[in-house]
C-alpha atoms as a PDB file:
ATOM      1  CA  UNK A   1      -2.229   7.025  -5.648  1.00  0.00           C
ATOM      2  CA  UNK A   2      -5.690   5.661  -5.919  1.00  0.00           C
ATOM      3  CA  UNK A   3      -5.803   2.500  -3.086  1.00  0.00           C
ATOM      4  CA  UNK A   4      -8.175  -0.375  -4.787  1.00  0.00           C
ATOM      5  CA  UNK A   5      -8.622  -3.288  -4.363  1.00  0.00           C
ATOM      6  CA  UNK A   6     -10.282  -6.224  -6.555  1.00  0.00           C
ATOM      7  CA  UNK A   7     -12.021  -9.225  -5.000  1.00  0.00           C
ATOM      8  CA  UNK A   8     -12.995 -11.945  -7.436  1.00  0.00           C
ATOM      9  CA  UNK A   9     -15.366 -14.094  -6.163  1.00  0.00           C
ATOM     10  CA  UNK A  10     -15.114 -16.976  -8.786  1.00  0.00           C
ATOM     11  CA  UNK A  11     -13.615 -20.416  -7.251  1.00  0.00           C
ATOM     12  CA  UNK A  12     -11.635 -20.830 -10.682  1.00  0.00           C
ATOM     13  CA  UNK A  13      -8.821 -18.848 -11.358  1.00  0.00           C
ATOM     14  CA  UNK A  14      -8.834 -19.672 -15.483  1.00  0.00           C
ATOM     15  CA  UNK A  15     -12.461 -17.865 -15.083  1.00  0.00           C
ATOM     16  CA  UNK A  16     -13.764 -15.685 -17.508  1.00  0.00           C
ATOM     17  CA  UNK A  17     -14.368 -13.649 -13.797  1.00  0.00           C
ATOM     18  CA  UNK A  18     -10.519 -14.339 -12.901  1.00  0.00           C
ATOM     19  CA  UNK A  19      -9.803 -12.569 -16.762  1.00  0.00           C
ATOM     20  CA  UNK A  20     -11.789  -9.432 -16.250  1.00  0.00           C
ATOM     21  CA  UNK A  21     -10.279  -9.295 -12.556  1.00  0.00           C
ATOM     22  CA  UNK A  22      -6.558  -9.316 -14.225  1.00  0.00           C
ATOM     23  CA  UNK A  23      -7.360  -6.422 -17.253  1.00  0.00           C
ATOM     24  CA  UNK A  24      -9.009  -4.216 -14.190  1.00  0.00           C
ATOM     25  CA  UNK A  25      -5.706  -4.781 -12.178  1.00  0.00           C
ATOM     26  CA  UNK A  26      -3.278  -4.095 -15.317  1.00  0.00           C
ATOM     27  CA  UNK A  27      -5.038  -1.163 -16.246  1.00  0.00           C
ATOM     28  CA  UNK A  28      -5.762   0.397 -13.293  1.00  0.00           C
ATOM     29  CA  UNK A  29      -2.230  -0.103 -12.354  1.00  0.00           C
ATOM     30  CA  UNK A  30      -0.756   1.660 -15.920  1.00  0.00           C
ATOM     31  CA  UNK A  31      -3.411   4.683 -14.845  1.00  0.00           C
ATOM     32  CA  UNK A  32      -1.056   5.408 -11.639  1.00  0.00           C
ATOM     33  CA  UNK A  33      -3.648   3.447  -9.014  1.00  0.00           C
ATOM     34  CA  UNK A  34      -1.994   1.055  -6.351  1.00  0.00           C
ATOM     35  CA  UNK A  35      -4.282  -2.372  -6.731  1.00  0.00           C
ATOM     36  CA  UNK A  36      -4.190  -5.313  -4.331  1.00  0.00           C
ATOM     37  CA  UNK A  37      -6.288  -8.453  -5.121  1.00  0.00           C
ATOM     38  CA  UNK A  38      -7.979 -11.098  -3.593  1.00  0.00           C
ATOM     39  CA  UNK A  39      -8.969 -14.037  -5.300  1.00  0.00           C
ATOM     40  CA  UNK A  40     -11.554 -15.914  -3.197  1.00  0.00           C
ATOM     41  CA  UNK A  41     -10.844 -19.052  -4.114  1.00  0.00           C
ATOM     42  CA  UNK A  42      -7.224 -19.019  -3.620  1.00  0.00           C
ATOM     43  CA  UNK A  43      -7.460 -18.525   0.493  1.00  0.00           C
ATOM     44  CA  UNK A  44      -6.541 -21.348   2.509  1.00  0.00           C
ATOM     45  CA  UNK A  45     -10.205 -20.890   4.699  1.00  0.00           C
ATOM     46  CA  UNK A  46     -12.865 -22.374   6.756  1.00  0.00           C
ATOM     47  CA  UNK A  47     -16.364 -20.947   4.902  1.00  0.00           C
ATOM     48  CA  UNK A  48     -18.448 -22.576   7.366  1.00  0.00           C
ATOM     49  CA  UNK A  49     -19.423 -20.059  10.232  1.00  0.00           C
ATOM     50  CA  UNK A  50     -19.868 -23.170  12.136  1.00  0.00           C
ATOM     51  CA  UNK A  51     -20.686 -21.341  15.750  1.00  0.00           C
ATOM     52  CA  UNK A  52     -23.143 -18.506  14.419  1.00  0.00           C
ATOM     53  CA  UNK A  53     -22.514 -15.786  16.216  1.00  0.00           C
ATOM     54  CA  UNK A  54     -22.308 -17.306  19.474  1.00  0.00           C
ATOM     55  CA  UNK A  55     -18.916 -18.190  19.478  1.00  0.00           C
ATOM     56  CA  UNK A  56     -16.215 -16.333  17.639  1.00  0.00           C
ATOM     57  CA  UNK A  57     -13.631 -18.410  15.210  1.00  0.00           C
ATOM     58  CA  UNK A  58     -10.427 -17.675  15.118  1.00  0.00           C
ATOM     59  CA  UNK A  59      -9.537 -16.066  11.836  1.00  0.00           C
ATOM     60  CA  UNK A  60      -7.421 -17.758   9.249  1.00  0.00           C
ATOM     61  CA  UNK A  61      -4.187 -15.487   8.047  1.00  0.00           C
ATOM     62  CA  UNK A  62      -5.682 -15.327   4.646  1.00  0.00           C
ATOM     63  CA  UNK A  63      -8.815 -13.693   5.960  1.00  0.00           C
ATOM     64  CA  UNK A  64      -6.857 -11.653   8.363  1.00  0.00           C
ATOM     65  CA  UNK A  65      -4.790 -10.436   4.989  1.00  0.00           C
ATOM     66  CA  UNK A  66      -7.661  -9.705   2.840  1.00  0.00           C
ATOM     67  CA  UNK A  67      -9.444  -7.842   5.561  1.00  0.00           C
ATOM     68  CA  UNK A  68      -6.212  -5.780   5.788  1.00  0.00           C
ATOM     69  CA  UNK A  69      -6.435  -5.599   1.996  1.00  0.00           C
ATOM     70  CA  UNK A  70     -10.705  -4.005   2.189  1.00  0.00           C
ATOM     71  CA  UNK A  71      -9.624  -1.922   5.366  1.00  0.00           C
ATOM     72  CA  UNK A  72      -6.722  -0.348   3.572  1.00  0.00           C
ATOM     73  CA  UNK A  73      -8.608   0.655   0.376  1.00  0.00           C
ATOM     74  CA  UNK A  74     -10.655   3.413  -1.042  1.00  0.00           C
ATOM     75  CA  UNK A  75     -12.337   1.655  -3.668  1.00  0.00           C
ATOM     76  CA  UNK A  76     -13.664  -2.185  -4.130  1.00  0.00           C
ATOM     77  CA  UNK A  77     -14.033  -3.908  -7.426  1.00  0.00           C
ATOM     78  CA  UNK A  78     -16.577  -6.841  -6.250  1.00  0.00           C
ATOM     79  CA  UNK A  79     -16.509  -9.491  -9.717  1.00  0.00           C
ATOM     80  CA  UNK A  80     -18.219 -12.554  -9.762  1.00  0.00           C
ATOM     81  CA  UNK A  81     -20.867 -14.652 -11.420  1.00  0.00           C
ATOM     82  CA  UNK A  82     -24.461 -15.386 -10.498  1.00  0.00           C
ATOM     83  CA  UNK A  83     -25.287 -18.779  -9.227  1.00  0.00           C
ATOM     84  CA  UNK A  84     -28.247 -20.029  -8.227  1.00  0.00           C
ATOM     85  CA  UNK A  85     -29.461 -16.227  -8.043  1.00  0.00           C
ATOM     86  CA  UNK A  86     -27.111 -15.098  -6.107  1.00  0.00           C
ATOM     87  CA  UNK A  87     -22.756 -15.248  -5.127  1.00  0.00           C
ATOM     88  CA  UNK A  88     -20.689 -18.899  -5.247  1.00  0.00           C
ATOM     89  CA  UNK A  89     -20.493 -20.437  -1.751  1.00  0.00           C
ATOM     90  CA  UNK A  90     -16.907 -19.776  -1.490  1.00  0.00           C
ATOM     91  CA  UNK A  91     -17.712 -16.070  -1.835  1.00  0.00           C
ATOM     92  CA  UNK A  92     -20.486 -16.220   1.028  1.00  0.00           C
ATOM     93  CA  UNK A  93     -18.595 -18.085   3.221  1.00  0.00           C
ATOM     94  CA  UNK A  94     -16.014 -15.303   2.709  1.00  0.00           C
ATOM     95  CA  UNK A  95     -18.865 -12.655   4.266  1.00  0.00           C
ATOM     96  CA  UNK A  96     -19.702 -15.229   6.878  1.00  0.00           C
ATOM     97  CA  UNK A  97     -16.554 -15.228   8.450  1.00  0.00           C
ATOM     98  CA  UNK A  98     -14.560 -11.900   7.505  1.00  0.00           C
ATOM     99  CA  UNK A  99     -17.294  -9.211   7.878  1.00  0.00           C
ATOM    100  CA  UNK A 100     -18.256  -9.753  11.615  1.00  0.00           C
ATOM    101  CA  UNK A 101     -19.340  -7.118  14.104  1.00  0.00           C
ATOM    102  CA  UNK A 102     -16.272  -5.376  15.418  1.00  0.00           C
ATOM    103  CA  UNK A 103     -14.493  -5.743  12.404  1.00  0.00           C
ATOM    104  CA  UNK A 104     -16.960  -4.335   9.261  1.00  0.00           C
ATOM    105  CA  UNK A 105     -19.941  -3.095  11.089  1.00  0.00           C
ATOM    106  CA  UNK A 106     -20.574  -2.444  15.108  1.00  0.00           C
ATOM    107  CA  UNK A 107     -23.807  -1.518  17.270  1.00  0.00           C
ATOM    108  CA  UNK A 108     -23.604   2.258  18.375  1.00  0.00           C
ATOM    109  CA  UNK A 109     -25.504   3.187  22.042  1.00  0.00           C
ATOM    110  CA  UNK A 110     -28.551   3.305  20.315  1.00  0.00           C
ATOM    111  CA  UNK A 111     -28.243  -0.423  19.373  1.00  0.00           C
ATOM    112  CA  UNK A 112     -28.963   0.686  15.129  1.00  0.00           C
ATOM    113  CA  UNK A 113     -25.790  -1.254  13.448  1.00  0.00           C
ATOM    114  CA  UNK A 114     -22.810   1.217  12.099  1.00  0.00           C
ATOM    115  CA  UNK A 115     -20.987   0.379   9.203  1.00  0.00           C
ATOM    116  CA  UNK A 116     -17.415   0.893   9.673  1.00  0.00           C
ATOM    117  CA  UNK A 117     -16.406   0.650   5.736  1.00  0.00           C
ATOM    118  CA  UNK A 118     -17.288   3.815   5.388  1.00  0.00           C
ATOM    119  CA  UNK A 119     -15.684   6.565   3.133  1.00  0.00           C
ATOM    120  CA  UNK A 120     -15.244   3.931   0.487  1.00  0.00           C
ATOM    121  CA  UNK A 121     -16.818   3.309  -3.264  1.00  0.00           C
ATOM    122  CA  UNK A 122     -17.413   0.257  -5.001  1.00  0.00           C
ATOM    123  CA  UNK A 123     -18.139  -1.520  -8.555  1.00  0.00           C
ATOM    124  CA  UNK A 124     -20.115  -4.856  -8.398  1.00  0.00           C
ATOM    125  CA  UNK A 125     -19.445  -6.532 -11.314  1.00  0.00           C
ATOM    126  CA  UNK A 126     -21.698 -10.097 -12.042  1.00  0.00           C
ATOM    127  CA  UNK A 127     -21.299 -12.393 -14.715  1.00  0.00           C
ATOM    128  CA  UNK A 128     -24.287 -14.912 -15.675  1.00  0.00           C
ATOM    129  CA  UNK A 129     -24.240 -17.701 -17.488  1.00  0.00           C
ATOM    130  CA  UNK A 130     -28.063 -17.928 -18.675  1.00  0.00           C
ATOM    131  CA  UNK A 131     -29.949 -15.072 -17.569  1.00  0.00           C
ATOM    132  CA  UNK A 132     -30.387 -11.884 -19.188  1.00  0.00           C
ATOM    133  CA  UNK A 133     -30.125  -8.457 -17.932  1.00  0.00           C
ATOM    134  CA  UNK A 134     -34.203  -8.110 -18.416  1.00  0.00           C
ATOM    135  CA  UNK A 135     -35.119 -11.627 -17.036  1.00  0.00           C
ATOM    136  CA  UNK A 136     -32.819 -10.602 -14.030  1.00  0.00           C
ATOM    137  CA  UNK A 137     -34.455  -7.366 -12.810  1.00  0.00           C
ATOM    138  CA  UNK A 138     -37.824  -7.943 -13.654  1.00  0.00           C
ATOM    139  CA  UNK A 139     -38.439 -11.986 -12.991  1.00  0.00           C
ATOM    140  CA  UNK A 140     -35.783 -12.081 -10.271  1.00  0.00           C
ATOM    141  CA  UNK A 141     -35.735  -8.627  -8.929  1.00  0.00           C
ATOM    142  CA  UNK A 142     -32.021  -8.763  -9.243  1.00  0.00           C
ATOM    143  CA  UNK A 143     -31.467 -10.745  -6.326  1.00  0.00           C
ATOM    144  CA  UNK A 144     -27.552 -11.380  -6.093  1.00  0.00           C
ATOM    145  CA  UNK A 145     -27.377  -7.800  -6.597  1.00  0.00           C
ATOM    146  CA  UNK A 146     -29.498  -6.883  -3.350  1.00  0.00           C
ATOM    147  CA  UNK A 147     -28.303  -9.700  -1.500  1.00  0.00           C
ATOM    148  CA  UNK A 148     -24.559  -8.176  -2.118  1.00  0.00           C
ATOM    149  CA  UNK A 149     -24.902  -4.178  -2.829  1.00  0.00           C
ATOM    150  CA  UNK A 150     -27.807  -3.700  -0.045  1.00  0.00           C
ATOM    151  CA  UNK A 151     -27.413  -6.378   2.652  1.00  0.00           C
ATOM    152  CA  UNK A 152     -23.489  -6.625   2.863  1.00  0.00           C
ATOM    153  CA  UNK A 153     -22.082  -3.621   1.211  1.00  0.00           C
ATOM    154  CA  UNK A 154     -23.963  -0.748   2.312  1.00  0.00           C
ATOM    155  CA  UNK A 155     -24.752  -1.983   5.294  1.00  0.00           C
ATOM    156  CA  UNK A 156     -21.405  -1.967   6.249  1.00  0.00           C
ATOM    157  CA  UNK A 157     -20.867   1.308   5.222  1.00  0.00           C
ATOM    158  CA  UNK A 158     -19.651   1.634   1.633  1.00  0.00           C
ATOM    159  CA  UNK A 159     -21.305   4.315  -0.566  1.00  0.00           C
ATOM    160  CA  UNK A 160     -20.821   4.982  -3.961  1.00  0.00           C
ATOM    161  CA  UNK A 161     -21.437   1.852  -5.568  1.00  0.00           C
ATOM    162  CA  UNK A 162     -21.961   1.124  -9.173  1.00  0.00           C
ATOM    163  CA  UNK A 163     -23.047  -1.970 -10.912  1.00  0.00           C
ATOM    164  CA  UNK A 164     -22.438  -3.724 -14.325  1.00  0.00           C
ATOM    165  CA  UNK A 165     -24.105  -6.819 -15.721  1.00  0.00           C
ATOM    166  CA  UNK A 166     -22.598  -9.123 -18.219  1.00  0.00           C
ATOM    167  CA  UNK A 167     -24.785 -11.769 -19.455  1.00  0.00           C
ATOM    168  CA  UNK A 168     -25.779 -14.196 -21.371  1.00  0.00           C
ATOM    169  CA  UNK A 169     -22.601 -15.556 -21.296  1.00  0.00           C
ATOM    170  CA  UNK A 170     -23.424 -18.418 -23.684  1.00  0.00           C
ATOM    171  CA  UNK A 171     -24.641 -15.582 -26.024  1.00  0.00           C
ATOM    172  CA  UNK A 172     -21.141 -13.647 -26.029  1.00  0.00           C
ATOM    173  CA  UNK A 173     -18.620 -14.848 -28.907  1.00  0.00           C
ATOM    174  CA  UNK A 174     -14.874 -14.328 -28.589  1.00  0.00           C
ATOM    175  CA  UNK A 175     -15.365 -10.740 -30.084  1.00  0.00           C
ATOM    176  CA  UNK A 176     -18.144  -9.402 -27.634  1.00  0.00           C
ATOM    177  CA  UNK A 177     -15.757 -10.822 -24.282  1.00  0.00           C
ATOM    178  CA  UNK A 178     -13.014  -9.136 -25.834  1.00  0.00           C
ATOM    179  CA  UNK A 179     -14.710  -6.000 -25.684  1.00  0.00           C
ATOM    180  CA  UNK A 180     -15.475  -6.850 -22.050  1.00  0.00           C
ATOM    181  CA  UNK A 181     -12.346  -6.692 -21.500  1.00  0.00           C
ATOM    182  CA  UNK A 182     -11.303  -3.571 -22.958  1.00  0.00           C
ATOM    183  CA  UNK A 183     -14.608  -2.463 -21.352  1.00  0.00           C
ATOM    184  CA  UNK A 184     -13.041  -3.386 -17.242  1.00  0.00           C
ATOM    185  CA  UNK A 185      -9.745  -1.575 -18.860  1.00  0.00           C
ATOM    186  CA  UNK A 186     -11.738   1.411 -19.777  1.00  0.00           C
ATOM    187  CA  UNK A 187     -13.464   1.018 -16.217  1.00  0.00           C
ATOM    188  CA  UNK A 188     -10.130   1.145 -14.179  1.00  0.00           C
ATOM    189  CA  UNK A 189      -8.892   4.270 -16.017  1.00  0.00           C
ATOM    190  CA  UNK A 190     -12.150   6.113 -14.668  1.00  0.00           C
ATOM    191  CA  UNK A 191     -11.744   4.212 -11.291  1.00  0.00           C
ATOM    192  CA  UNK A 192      -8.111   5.338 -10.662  1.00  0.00           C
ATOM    193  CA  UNK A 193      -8.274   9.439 -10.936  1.00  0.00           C
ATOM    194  CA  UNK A 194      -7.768  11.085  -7.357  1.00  0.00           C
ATOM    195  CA  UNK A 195     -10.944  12.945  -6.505  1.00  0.00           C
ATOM    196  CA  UNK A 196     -10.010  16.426  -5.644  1.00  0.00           C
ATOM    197  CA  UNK A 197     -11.376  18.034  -2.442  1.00  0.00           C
ATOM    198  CA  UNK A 198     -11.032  21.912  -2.980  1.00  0.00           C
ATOM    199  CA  UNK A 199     -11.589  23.476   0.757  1.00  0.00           C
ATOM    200  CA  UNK A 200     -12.758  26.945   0.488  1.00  0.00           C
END
């Protein structure tokens, strides 16, 4: 089976983010794929990588779990929305204390950093309240989406990674975040087909 896991990085669980997290998991789960999740805002945490780097914090269980969660799977489904141009605080503080050297990424003996999440795809899906797709790339150079895709994701090693917009929210009647929904469902079926290797 297809190992995924879904990290939503909404604080709210009755999120419009927390919905399209839950008809991901349900489909990709009816297409055969085994799906953990990890709902941010749910783990019992201390965001505040209060020593830098200096001094290392003891990790919580939560954050040991959902590491074990990332480390275990082949493919991440990142959802949450934009604030303030970029992830909710809870969801930074998340990368502040889980991904740490040793752990997500390491030095090699040339002293370049190594990502260590490597053979692994993702989906970054972001929500926005207010901003449209246009305004976002061209005004804000899409940001959230660097800030995540570029300067945590890849860097640590994952490849592979696709991106989806949804936004205005405020625009979208009941209809259009229906389809949404069906949309993530339609998502997870492609997500959770086994690539074949053929060896010659």
């Amino acid at each position: 089976m297809k190992k995924i896991v879904v990290i939503n990085g909404h604080p709210d669980k009755e999120s419009f983010n927390a919905a399209l997290a839950h008809a991901y998991i349900s489909s990709a789960v009816n297409s055969g794929a085994e799906v953990r999740y990890i709902a941010i805002g749910e783990l019992n945490f201390n965001p505040n990588l209060q020593f830098g780097y200096r001094q290392r914090m003891e990790l919580e269980p939560d954050l040991l779990k959902a590491l074990e969660d990332i480390l275990w799977s082949e493919h991440q489904v990142w959802i949450h929305p934009i604030w303030w141009l970029g992830m909710p605080a809870v969801m930074k503080g998340f990368f502040d204390r889980a991904f740490l050297p040793g752990i997500t990424f390491k030095r090699n003996k040339k002293g370049e950093s190594e990502g260590l999440l490597n053979v692994k795809s993702a989906r970054i899906i972001t929500t926005a309240g207010d901003v449209s797709l246009k305004l976002y790339e061209e005004e804000y150079q899409s940001s959230g989406l660097i800030q995540l895709q570029k300067g945590i994701l890849e860097y640590c090693g994952v490849s592979s990674i696709e991106n989806h917009f949804i936004g205005p929210l405020y625009e979208l009647d009941v209809n259009d975040l229906k389809r949404w929904l069906n949309t993530m469902k339609e998502i997870a079926i492609a997500d959770s087909v086994l690539q074949e290797t053929i060896s010659n």
